[in-house]
N, C-alpha and C. Protein backbone atom coordinates (compact mmCIF):
# COMPACT_ATOMS: atom_id res chain seq x y z
N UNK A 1 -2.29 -1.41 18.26
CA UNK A 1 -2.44 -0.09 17.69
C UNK A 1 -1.25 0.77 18.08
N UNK A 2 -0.78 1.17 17.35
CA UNK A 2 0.57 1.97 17.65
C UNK A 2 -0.31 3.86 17.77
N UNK A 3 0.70 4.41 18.91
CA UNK A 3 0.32 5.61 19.28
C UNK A 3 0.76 6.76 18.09
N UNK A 4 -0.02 8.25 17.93
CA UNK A 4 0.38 8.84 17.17
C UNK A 4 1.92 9.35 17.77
N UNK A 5 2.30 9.01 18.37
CA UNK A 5 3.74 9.53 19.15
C UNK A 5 4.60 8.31 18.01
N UNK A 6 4.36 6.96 18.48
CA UNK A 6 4.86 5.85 17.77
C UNK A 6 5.07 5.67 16.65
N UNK A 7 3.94 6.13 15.38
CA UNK A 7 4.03 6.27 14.04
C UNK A 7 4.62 7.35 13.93
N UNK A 8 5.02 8.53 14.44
CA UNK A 8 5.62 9.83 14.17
C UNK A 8 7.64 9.22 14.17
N UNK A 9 7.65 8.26 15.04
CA UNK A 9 8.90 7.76 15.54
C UNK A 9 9.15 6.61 14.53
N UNK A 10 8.42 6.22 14.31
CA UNK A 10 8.14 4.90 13.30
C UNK A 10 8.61 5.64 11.54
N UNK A 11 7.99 6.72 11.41
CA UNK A 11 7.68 7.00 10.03
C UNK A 11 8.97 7.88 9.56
N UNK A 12 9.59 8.21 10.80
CA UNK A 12 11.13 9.08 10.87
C UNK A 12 12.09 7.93 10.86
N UNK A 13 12.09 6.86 11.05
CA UNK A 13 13.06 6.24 11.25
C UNK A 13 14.13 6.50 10.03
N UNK A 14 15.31 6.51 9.99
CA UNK A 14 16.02 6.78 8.53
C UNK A 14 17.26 4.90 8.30
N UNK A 15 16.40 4.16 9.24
CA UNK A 15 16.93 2.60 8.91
C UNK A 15 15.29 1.81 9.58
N UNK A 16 14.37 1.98 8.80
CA UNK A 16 13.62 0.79 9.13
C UNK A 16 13.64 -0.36 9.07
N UNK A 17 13.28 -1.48 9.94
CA UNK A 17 13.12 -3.00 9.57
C UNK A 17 12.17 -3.67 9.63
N UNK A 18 12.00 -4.49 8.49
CA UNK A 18 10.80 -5.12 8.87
C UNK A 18 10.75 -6.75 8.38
N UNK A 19 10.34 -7.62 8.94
CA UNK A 19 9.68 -9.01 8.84
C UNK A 19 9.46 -9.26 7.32
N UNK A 20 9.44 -10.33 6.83
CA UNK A 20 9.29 -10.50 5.34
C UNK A 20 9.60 -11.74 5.29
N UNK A 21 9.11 -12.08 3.79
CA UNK A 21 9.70 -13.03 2.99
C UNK A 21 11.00 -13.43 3.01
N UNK A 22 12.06 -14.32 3.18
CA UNK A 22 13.40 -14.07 2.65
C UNK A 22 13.60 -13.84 1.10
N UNK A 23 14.77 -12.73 1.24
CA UNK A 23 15.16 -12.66 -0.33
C UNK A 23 15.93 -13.46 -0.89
N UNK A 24 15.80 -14.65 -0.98
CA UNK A 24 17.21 -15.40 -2.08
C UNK A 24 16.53 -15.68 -3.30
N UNK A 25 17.37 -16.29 -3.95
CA UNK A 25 16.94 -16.71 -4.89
C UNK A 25 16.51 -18.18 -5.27
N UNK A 26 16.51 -18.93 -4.34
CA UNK A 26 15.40 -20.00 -3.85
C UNK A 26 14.44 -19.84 -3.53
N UNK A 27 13.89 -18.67 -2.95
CA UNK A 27 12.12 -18.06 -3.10
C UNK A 27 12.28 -17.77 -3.94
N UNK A 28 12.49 -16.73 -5.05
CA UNK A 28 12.04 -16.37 -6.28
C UNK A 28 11.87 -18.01 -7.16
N UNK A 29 13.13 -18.77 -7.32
CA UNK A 29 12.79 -20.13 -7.82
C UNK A 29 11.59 -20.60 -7.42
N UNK A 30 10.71 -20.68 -6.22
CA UNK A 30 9.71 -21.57 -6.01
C UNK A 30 8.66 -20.35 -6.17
N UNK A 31 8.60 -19.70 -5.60
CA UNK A 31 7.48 -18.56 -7.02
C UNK A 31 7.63 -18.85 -8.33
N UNK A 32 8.47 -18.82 -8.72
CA UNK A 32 8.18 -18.61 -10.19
C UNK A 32 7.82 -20.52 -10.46
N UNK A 33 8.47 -21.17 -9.88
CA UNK A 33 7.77 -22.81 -9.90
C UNK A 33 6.70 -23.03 -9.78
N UNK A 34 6.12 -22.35 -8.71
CA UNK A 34 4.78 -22.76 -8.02
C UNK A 34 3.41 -22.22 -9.29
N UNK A 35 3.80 -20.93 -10.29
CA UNK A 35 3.06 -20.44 -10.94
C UNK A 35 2.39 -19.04 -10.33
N UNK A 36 2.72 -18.47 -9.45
CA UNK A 36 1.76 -17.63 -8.16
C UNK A 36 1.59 -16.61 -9.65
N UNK A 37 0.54 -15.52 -9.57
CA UNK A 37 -0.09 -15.01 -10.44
C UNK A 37 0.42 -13.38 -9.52
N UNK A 38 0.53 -13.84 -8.52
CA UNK A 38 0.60 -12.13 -7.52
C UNK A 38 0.96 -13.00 -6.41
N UNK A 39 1.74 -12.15 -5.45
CA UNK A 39 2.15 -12.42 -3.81
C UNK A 39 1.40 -11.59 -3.01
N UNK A 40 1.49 -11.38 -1.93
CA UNK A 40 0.99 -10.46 -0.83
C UNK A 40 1.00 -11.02 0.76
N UNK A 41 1.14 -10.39 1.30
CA UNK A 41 1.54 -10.65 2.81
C UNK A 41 0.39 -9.43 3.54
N UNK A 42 0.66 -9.83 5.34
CA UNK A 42 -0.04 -8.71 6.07
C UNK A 42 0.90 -8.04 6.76
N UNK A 43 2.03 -7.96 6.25
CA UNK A 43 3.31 -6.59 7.40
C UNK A 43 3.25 -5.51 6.16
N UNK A 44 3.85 -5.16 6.80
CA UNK A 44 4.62 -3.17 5.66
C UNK A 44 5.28 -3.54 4.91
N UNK A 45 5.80 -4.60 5.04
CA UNK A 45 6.83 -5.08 3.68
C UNK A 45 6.76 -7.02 3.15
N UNK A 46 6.27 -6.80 2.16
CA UNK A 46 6.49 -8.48 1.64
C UNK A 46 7.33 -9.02 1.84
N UNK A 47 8.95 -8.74 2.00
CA UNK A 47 10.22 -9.16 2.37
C UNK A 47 10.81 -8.59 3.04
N UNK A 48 11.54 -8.98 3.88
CA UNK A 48 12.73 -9.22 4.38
C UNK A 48 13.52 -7.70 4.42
N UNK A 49 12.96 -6.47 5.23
CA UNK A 49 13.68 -4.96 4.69
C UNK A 49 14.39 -4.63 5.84
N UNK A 50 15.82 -4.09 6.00
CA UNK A 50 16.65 -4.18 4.47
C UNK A 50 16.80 -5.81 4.21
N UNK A 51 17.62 -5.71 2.85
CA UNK A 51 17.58 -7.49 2.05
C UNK A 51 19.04 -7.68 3.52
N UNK A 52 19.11 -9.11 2.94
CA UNK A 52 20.37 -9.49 3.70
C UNK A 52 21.85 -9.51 2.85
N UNK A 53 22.77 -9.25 3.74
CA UNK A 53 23.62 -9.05 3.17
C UNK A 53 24.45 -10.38 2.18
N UNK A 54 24.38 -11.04 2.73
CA UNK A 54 24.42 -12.61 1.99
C UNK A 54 23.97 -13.92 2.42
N UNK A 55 23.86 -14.78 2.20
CA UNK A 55 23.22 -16.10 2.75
C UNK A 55 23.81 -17.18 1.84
N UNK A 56 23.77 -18.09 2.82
CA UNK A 56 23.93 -19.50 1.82
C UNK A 56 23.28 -20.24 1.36
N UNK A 57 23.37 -20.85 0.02
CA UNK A 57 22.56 -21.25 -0.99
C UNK A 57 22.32 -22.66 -0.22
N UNK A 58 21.75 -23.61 -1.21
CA UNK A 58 20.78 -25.00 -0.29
C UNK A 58 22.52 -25.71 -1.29
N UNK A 59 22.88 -25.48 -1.84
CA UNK A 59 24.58 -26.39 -2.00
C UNK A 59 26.10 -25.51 -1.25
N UNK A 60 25.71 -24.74 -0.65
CA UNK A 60 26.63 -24.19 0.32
C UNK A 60 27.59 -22.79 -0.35
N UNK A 61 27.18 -22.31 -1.16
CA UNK A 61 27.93 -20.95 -1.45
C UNK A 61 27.54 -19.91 -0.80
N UNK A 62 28.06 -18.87 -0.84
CA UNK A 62 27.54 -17.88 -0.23
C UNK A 62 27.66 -16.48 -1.08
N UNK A 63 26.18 -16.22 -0.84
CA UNK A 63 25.86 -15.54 -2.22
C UNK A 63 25.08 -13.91 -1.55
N UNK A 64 25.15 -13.08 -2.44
CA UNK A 64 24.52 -11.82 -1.68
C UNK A 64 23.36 -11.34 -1.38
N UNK A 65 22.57 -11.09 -0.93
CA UNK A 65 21.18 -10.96 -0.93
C UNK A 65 20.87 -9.83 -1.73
N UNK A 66 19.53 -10.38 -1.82
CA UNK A 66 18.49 -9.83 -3.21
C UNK A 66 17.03 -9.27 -2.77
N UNK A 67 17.17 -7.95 -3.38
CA UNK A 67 15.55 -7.51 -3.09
C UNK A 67 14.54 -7.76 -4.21
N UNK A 68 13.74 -8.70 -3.49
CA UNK A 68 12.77 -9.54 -4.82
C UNK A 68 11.74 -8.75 -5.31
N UNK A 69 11.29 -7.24 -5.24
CA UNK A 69 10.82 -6.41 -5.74
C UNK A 69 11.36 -6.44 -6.96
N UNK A 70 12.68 -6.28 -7.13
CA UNK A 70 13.34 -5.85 -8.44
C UNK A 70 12.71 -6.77 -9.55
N UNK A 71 13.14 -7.95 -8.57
CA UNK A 71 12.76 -9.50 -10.39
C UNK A 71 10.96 -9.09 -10.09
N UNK A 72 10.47 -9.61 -9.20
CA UNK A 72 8.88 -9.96 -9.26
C UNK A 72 7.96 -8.59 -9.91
N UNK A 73 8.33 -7.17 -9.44
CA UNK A 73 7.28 -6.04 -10.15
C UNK A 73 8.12 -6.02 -11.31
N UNK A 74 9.66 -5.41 -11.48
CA UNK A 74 10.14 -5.33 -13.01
C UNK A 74 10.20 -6.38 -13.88
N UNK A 75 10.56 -7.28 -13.10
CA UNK A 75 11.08 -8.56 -13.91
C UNK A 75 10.34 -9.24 -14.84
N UNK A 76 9.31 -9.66 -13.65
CA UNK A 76 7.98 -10.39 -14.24
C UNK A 76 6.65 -9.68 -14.07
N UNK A 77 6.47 -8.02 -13.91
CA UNK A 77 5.25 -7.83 -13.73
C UNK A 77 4.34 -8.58 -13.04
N UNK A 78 5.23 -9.51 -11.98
CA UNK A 78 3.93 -9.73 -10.83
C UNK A 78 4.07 -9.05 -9.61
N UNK A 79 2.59 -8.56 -9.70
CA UNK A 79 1.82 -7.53 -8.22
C UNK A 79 2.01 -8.32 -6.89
N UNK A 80 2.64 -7.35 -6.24
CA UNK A 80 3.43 -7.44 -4.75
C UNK A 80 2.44 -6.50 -3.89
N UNK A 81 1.19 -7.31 -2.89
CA UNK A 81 0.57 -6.96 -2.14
C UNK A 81 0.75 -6.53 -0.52
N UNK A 82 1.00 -5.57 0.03
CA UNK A 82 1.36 -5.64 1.06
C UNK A 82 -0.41 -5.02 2.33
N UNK A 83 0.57 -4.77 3.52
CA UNK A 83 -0.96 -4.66 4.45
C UNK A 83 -2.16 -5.28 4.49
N UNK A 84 -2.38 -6.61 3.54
CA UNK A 84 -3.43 -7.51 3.39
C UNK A 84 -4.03 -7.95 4.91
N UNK A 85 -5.24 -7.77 5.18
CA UNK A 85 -5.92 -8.13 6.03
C UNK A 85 -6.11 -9.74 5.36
N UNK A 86 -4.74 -10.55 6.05
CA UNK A 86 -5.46 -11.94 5.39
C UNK A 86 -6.49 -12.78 6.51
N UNK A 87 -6.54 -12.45 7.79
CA UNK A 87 -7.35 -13.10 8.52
C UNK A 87 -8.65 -12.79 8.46
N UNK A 88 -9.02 -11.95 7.66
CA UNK A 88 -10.70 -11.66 7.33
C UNK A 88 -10.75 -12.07 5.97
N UNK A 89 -9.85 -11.83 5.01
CA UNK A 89 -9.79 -12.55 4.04
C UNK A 89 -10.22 -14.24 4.12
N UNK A 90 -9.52 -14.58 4.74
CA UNK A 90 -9.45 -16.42 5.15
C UNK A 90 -11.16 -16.79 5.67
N UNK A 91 -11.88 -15.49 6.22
CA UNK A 91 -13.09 -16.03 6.59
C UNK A 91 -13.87 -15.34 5.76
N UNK A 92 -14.02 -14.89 4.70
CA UNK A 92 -14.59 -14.58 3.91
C UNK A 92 -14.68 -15.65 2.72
N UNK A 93 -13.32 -15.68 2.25
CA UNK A 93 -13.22 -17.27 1.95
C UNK A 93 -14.33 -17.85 2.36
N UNK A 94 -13.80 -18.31 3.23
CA UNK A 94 -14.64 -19.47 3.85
C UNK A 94 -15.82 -19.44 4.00
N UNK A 95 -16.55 -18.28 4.08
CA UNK A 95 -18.29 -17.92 4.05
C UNK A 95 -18.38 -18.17 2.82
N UNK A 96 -17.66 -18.06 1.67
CA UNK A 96 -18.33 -18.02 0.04
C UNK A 96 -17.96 -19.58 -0.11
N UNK A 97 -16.93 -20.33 0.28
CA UNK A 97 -16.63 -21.32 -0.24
C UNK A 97 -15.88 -21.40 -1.39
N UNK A 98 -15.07 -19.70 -1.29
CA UNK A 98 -14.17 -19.71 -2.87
C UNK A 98 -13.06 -19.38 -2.35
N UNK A 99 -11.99 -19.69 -2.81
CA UNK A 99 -10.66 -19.87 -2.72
C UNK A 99 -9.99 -19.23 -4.00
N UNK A 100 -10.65 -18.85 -4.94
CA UNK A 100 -9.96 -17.81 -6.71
C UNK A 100 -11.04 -17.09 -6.10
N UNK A 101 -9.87 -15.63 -6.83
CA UNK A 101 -10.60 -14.35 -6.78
C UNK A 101 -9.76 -13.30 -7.38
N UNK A 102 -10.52 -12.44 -8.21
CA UNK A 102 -9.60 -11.11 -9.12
C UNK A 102 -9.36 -10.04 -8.03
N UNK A 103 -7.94 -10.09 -8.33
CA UNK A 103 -7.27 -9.12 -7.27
C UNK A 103 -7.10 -7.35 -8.48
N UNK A 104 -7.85 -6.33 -7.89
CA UNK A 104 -7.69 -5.35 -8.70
C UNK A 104 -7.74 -3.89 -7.94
């Protein structure tokens, strides 16, 4: 639990960072492969914030980093979930025995 002193320091920051997804474009490739309908994570940010400044591809170029908000909400209109309580999720699941469910 972060203190109201902490979120006051937290919410001022004018360079936040946070934990994420990586942005290349080898995750967006295996999203958009895999079929995912929507993403979502349990941090403040689904990816990787700020993006990175470049990275190297899986054949060795080096290419600039990408904030996958842009392609996944504009691109393709798929919903980018963040703050997901997935560990009560996962046992809720598991009490119903369902694994599909309308996200709305």
């Amino acid at each position: 639990q972060m203190s109201p002193a902490d979120k006051l320091s937290y919410g001022s920051d004018p360079k936040p960072q946070h934990a994420g997804v990586e942005g290349t474009e080898e995750m967006l490739r295996w999203i958009w492969n895999e079929g995912f309908a929507a993403v979502a994570g349990d941090a403040i940010s689904f990816e990787v914030y700020p993006k990175q400044n470049s990275y190297k591809t899986e054949d060795g170029r080096e290419v600039p980093g990408l904030l996958m908000h842009e392609y996944l909400i504009a691109g393709w209109g798929l919903p980018v979930g963040e703050l997901f309580d997935l560990e009560e999720l996962s046992k809720t699941c598991q009490r119903l025995g369902r694994w599909e469910f309308f996200v709305s």
